[in-house]
C-alpha atoms as a PDB file:
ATOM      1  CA  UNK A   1      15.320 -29.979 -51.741  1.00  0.00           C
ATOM      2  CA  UNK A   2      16.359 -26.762 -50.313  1.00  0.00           C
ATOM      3  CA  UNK A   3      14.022 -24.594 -47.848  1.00  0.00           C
ATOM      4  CA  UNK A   4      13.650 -21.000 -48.166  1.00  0.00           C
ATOM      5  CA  UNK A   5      14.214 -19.201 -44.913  1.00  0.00           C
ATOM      6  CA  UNK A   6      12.776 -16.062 -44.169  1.00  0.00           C
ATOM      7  CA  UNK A   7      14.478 -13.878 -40.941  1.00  0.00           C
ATOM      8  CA  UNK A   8      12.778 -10.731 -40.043  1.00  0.00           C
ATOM      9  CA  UNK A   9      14.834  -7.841 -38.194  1.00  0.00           C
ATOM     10  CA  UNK A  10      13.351  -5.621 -36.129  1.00  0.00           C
ATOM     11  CA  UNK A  11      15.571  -2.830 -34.693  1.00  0.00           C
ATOM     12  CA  UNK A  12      14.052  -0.514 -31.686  1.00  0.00           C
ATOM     13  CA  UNK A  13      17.258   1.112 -30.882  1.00  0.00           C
ATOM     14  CA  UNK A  14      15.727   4.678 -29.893  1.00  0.00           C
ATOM     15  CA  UNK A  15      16.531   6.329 -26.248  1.00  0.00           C
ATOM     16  CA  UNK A  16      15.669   8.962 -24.105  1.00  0.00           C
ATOM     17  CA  UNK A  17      18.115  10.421 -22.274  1.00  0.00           C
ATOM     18  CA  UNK A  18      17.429  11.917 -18.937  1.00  0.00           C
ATOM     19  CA  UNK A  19      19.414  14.138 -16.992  1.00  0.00           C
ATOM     20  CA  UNK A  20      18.548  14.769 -13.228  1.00  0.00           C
ATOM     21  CA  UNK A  21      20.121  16.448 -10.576  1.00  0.00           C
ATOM     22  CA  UNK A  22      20.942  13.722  -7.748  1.00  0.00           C
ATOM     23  CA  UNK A  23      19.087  15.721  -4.957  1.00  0.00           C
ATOM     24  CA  UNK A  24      15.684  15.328  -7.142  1.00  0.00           C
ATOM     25  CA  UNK A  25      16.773  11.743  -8.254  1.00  0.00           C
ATOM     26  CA  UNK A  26      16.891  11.100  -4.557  1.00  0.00           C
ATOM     27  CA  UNK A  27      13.596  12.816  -3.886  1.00  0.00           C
ATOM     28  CA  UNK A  28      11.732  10.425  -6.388  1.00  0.00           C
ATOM     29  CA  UNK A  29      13.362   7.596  -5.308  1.00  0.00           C
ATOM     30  CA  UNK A  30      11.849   8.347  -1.345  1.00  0.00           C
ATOM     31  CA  UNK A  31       8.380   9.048  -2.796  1.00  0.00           C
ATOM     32  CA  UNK A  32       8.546   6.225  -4.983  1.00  0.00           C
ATOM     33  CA  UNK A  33       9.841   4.025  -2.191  1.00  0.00           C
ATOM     34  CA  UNK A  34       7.647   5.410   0.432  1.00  0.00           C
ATOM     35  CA  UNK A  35       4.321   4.784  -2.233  1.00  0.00           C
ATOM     36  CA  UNK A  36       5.413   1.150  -1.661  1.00  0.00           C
ATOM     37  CA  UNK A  37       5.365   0.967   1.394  1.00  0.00           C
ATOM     38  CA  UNK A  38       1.734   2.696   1.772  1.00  0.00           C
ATOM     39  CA  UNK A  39       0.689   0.053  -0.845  1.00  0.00           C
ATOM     40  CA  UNK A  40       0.437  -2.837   1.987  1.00  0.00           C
ATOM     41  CA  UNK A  41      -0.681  -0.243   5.170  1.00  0.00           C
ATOM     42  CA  UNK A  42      -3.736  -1.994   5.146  1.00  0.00           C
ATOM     43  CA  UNK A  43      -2.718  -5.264   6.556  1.00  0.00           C
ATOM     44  CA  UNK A  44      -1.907  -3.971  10.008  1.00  0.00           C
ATOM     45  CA  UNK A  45      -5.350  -2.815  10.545  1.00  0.00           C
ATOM     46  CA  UNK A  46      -6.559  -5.582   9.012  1.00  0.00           C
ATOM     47  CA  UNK A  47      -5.168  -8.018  11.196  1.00  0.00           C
ATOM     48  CA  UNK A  48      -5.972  -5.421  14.469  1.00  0.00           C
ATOM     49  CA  UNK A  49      -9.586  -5.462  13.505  1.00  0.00           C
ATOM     50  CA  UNK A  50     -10.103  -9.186  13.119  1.00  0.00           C
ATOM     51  CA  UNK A  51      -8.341  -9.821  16.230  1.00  0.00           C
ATOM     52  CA  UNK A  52     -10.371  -7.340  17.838  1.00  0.00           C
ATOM     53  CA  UNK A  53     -13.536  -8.137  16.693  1.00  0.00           C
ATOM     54  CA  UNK A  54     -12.984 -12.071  17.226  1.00  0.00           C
ATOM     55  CA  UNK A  55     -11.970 -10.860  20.891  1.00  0.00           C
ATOM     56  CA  UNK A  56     -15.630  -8.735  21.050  1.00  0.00           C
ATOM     57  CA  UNK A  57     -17.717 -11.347  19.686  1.00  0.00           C
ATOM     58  CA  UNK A  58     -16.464 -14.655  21.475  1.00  0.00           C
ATOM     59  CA  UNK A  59     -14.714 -13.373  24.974  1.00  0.00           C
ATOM     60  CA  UNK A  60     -16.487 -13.243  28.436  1.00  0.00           C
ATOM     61  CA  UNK A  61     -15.720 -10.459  30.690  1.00  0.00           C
ATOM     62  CA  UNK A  62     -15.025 -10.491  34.239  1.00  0.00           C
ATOM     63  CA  UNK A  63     -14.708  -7.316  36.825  1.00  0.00           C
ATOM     64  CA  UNK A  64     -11.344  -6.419  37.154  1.00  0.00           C
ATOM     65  CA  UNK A  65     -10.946  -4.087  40.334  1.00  0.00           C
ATOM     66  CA  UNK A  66     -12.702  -1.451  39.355  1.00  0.00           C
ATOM     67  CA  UNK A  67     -13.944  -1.689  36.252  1.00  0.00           C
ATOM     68  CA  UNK A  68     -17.073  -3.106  35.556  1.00  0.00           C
ATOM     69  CA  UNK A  69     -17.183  -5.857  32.359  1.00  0.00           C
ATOM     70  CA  UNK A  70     -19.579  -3.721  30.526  1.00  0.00           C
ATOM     71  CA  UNK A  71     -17.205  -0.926  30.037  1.00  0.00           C
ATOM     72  CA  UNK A  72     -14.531  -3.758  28.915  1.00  0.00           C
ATOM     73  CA  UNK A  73     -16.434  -4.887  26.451  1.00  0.00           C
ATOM     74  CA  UNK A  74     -17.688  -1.421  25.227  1.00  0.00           C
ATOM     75  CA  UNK A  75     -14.061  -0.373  25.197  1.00  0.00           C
ATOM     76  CA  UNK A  76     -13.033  -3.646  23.080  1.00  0.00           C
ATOM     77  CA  UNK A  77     -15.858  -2.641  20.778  1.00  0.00           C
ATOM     78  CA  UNK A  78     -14.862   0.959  20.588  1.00  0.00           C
ATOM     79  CA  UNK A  79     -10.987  -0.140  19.779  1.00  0.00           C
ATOM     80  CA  UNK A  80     -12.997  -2.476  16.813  1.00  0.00           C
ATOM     81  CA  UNK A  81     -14.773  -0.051  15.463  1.00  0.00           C
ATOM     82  CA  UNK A  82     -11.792   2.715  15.279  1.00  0.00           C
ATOM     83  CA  UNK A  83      -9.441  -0.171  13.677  1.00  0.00           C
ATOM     84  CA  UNK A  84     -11.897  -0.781  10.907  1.00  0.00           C
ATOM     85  CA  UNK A  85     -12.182   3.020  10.577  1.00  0.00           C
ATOM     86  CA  UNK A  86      -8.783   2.880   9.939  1.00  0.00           C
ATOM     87  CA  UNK A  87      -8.580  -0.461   7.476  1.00  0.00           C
ATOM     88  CA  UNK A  88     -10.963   1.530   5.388  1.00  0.00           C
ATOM     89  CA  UNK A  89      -9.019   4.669   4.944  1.00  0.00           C
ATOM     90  CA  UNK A  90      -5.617   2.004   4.400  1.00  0.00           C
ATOM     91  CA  UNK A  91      -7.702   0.366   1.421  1.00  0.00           C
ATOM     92  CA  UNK A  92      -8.889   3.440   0.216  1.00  0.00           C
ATOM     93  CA  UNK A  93      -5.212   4.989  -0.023  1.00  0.00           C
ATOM     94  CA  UNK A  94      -3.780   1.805  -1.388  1.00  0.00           C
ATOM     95  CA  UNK A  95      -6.712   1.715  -3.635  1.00  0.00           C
ATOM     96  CA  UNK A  96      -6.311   5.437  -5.027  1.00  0.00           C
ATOM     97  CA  UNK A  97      -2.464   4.456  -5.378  1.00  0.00           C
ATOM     98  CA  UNK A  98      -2.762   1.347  -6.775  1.00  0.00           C
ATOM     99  CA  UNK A  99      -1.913   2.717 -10.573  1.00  0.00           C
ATOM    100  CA  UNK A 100       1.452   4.950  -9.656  1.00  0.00           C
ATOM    101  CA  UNK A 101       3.827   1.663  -8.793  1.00  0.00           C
ATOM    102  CA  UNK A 102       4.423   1.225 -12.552  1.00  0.00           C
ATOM    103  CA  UNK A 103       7.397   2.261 -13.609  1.00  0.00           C
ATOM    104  CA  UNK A 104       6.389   4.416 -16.507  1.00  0.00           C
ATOM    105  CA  UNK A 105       4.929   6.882 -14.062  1.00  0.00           C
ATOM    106  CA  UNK A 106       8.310   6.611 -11.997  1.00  0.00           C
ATOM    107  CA  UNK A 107       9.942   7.978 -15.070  1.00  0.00           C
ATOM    108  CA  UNK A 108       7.319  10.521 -16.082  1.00  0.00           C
ATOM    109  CA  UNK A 109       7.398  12.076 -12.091  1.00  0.00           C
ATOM    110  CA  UNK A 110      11.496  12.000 -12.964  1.00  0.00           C
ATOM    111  CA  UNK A 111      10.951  13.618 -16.352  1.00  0.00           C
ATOM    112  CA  UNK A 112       8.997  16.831 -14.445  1.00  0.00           C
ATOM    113  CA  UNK A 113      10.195  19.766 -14.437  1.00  0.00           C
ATOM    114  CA  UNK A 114       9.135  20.940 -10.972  1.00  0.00           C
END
């Protein structure tokens, strides 16, 4: 009995060549590099704000010299409020970035003219 055996070839052997001065090579490279590192800004004020806001809402204050425990706790709660400030605008930014890590749009910032 003999089997018939089909193979199917499939040859994608198209490129794009790209040629870049280094200096703008570089330049992408930073931007793309420093996108990355924007991507995860949010989990410093993250993890500020939770430990701020744990500290406002299970602490007890004492006097210290000269300032009174009401303006400790208002400053605690000023210092929360500004870190979650800033969490927000960290989400936001990774958020509205969230789509240029590909790679694709790595290549088409390289492939600019400008």
């Amino acid at each position: 009995m003999k089997a018939n055996l089909t193979v199917t070839s499939i040859e994608n052997t198209d490129q794009i060549h790209i040629t870049i001065p280094q200096d703008r090579l570089e330049l992408r490279l930073k931007e793309y590099k420093d996108l990355f590192a924007n991507l995860s800004n949010w989990t410093v004020p993250l993890g500020i704000f939770i430990s701020l806001f744990l500290n406002s809402i299970s602490a007890t204050y004492s006097d210290f010299y000269f300032v009174k425990k009401e303006q400790i706790k208002a400053f605690v709660d000023v210092c929360a409020f500004i870190s979650f400030c800033w969490l927000v605008y960290a989400v936001y930014v990774s958020w509205k970035m969230r789509n240029e890590k590909e790679i694709s749009t790595l290549i088409e910032k390289i492939k600019l003219k400008h």
